[in-house]
N, C-alpha and C. Protein backbone atom coordinates (compact mmCIF):
# COMPACT_ATOMS: atom_id res chain seq x y z
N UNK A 1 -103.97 -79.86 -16.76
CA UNK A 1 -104.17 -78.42 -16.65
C UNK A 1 -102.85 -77.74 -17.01
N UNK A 2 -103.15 -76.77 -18.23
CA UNK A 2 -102.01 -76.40 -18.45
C UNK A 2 -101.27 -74.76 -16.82
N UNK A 3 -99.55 -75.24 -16.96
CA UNK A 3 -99.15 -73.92 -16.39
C UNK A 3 -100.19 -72.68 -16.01
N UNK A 4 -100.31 -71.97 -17.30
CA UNK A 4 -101.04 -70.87 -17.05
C UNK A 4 -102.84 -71.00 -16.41
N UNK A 5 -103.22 -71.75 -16.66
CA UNK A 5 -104.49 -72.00 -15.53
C UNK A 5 -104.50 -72.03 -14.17
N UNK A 6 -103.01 -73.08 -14.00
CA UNK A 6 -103.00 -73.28 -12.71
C UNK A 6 -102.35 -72.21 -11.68
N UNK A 7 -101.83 -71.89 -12.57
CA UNK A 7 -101.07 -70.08 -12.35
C UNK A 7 -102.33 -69.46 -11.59
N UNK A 8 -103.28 -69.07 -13.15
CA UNK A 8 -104.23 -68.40 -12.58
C UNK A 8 -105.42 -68.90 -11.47
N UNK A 9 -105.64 -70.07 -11.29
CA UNK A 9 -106.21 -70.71 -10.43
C UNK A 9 -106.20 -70.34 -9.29
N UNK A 10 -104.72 -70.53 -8.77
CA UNK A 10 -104.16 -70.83 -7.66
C UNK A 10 -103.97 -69.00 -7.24
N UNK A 11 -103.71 -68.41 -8.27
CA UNK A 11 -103.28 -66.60 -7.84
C UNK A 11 -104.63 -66.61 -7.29
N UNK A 12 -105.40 -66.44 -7.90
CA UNK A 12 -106.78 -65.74 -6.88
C UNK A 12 -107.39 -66.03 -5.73
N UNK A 13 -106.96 -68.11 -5.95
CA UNK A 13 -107.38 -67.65 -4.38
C UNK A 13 -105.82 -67.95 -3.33
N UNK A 14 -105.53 -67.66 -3.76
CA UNK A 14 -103.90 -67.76 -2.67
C UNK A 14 -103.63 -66.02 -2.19
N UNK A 15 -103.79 -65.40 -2.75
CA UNK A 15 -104.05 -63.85 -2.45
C UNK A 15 -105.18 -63.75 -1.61
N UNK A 16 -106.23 -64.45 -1.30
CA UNK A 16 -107.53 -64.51 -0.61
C UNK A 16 -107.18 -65.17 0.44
N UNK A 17 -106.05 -66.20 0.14
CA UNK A 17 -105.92 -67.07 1.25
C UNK A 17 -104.99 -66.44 2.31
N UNK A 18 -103.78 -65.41 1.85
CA UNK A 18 -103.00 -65.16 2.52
C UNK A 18 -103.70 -63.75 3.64
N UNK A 19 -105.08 -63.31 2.55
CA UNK A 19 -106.04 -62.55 3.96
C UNK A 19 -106.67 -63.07 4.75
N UNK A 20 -107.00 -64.73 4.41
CA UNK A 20 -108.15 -65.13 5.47
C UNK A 20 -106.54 -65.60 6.20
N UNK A 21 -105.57 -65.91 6.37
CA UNK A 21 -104.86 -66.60 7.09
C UNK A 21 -104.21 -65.32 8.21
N UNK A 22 -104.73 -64.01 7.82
CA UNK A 22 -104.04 -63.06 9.34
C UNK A 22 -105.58 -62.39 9.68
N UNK A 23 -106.52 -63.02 9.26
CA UNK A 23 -108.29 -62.76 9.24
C UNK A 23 -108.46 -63.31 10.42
N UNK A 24 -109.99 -63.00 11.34
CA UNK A 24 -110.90 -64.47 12.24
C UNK A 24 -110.97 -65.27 11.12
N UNK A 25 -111.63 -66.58 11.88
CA UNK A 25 -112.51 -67.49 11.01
C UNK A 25 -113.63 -66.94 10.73
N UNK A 26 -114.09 -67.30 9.54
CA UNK A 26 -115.34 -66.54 9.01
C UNK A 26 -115.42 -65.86 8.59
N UNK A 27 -114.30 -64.71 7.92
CA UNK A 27 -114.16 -63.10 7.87
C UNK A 27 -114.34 -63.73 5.74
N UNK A 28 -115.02 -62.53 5.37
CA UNK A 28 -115.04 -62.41 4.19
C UNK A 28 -113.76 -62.00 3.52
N UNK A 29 -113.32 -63.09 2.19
CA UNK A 29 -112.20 -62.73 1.34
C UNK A 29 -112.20 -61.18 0.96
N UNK A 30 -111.10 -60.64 0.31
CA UNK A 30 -111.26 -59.23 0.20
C UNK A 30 -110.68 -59.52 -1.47
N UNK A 31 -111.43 -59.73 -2.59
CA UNK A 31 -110.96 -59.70 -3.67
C UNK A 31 -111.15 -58.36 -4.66
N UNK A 32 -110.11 -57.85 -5.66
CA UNK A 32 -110.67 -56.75 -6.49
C UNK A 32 -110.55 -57.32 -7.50
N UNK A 33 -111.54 -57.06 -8.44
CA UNK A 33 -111.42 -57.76 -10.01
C UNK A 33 -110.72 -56.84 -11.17
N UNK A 34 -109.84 -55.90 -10.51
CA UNK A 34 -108.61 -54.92 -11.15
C UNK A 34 -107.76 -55.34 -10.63
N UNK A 35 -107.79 -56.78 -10.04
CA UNK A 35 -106.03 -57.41 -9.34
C UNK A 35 -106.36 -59.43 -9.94
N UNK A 36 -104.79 -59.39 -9.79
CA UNK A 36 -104.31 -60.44 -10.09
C UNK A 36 -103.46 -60.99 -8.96
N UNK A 37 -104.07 -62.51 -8.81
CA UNK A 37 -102.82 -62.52 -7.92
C UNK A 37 -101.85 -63.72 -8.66
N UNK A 38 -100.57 -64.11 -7.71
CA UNK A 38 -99.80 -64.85 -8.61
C UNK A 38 -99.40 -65.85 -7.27
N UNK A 39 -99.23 -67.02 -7.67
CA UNK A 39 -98.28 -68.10 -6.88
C UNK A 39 -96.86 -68.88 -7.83
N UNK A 40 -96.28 -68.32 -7.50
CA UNK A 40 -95.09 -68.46 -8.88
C UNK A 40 -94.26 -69.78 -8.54
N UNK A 41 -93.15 -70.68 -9.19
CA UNK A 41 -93.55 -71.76 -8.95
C UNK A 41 -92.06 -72.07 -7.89
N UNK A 42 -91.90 -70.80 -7.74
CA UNK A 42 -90.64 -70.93 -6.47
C UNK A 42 -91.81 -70.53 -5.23
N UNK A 43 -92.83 -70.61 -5.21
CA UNK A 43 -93.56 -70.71 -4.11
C UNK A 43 -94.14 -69.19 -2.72
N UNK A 44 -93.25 -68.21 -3.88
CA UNK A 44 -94.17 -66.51 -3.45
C UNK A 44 -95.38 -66.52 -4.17
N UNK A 45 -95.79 -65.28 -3.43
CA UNK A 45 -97.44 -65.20 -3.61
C UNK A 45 -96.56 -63.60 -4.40
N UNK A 46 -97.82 -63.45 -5.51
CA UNK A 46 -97.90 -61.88 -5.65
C UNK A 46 -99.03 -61.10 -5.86
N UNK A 47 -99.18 -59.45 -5.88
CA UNK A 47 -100.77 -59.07 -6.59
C UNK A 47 -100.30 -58.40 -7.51
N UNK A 48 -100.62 -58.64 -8.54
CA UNK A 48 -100.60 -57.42 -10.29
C UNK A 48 -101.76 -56.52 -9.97
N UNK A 49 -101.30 -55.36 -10.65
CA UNK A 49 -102.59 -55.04 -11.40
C UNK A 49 -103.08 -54.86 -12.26
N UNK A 50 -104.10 -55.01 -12.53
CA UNK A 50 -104.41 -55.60 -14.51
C UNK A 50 -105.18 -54.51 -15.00
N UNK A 51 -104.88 -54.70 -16.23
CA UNK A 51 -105.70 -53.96 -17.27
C UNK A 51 -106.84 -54.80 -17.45
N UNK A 52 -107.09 -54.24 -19.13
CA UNK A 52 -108.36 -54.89 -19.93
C UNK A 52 -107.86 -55.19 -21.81
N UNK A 53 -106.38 -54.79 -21.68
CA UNK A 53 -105.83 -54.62 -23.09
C UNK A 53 -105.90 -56.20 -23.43
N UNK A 54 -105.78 -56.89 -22.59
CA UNK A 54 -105.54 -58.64 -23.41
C UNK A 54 -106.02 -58.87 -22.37
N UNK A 55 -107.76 -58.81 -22.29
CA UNK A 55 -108.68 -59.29 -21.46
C UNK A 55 -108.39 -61.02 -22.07
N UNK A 56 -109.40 -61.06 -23.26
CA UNK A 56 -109.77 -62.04 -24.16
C UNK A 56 -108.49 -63.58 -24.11
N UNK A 57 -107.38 -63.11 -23.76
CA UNK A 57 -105.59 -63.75 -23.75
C UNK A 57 -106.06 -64.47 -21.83
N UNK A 58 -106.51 -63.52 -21.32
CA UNK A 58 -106.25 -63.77 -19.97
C UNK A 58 -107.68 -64.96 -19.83
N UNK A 59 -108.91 -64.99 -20.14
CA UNK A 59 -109.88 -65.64 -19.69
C UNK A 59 -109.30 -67.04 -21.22
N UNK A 60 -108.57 -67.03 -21.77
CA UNK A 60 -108.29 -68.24 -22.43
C UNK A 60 -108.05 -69.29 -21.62
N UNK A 61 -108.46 -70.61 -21.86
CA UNK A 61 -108.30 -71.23 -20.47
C UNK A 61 -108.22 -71.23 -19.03
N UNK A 62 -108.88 -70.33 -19.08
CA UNK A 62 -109.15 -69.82 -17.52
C UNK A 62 -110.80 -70.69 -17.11
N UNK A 63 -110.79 -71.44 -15.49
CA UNK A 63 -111.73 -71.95 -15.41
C UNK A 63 -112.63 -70.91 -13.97
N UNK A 64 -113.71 -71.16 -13.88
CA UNK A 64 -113.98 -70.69 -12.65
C UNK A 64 -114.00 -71.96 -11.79
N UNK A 65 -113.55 -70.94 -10.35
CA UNK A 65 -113.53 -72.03 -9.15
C UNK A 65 -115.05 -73.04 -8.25
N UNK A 66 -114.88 -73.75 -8.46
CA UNK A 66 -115.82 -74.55 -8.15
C UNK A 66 -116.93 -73.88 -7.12
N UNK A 67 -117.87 -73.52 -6.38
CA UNK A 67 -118.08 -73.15 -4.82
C UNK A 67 -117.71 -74.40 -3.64
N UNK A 68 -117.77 -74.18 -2.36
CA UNK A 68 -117.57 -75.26 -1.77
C UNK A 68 -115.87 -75.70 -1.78
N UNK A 69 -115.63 -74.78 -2.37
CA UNK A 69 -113.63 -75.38 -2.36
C UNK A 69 -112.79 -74.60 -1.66
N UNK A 70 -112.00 -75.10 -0.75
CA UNK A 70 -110.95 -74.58 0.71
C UNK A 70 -109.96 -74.80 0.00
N UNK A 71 -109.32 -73.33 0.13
CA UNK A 71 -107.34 -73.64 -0.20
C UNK A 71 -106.99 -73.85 0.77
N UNK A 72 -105.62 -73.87 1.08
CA UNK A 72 -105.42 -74.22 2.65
C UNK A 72 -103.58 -74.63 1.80
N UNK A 73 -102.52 -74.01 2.85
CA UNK A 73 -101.54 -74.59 3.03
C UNK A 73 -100.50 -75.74 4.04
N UNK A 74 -100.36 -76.83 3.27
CA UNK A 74 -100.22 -77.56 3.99
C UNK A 74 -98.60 -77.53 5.15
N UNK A 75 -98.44 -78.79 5.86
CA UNK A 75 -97.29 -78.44 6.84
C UNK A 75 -96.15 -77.97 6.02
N UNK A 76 -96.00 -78.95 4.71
CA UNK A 76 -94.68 -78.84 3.63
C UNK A 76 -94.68 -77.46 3.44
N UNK A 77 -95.67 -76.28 3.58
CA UNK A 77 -95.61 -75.48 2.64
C UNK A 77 -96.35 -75.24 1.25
N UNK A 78 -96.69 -76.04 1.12
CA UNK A 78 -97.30 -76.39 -0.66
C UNK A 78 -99.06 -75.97 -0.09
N UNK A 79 -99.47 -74.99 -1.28
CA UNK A 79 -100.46 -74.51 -1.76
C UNK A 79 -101.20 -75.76 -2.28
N UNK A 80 -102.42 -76.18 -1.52
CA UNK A 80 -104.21 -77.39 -2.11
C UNK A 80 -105.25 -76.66 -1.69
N UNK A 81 -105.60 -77.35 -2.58
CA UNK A 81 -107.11 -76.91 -2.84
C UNK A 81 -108.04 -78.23 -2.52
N UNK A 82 -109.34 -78.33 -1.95
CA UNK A 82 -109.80 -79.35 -1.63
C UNK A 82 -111.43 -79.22 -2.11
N UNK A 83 -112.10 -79.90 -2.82
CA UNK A 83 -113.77 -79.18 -3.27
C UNK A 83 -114.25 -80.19 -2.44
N UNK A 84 -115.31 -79.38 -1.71
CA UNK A 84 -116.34 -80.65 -1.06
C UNK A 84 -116.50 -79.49 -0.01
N UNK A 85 -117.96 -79.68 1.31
CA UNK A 85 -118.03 -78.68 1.90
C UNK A 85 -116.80 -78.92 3.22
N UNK A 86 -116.80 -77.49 4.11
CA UNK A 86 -115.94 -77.49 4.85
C UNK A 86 -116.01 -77.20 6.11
N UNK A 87 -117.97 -76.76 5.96
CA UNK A 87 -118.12 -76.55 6.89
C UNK A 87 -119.70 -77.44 7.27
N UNK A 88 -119.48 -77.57 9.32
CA UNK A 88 -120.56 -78.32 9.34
C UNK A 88 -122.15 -77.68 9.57
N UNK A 89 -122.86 -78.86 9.83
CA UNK A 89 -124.23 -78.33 9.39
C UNK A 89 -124.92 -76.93 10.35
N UNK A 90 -124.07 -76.53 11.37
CA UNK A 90 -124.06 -75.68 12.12
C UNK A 90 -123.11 -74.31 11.66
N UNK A 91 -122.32 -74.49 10.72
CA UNK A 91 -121.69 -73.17 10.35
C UNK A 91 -120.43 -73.43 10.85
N UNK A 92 -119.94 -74.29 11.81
CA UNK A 92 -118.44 -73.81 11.85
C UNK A 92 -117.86 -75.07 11.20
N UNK A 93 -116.48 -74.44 11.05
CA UNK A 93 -115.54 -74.52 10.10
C UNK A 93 -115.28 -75.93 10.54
N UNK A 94 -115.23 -77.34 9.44
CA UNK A 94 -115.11 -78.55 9.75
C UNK A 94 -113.42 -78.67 10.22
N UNK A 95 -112.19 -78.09 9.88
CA UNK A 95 -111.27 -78.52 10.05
C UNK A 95 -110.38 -77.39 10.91
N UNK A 96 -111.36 -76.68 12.15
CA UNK A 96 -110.87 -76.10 12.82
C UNK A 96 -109.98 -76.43 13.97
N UNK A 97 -109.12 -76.03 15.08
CA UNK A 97 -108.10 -75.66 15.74
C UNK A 97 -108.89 -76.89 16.70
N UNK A 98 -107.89 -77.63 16.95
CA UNK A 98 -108.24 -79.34 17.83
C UNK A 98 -108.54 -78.43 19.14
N UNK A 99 -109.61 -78.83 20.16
CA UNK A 99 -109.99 -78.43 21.15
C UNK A 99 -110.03 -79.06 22.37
């Protein structure tokens, strides 16, 4: 995967992630499709805001995200992504707060 995919990959939902992470569990992402977000590779998050002038430049290698896939930051710090479900057959969240 080249740089710029994973760029863009990781911006959209790391901007989603940094709302569900001061969110409840369960709370709907808050995305606008006039924003960009960024995870740059010193490890800030950012949001742009985009045009439409070099739409065609921006969806070049651009993939959509799977459904069923949890970002999540780990202890190191470092931004993953994990596809597979996450939650159980009852609705809550499989890798919630040890009880």
């Amino acid at each position: 995967m080249t740089a710029f995919r994973t760029t863009l990959l990781i911006t959209a939902s790391l901007a989603a992630l940094t709302s569900v992470a001061h969110a409840d569990a369960g709370e709907p992402w808050v995305l606008a499709p006039d924003k960009g977000y960024g995870y740059t590779r010193d490890g800030k998050t950012l949001t742009y805001k985009m045009g439409t002038s070099n739409a065609k430049e921006l969806f070049k290698g651009a993939r959509k995200v799977p459904r069923e896939t949890l970002f999540f930051v780990g202890a190191n710090g470092q931004l993953y992504m994990r596809s597979g479900p996450f939650l159980e057959g009852d609705g809550n969240f499989k890798f919630g707060a040890d009880q």
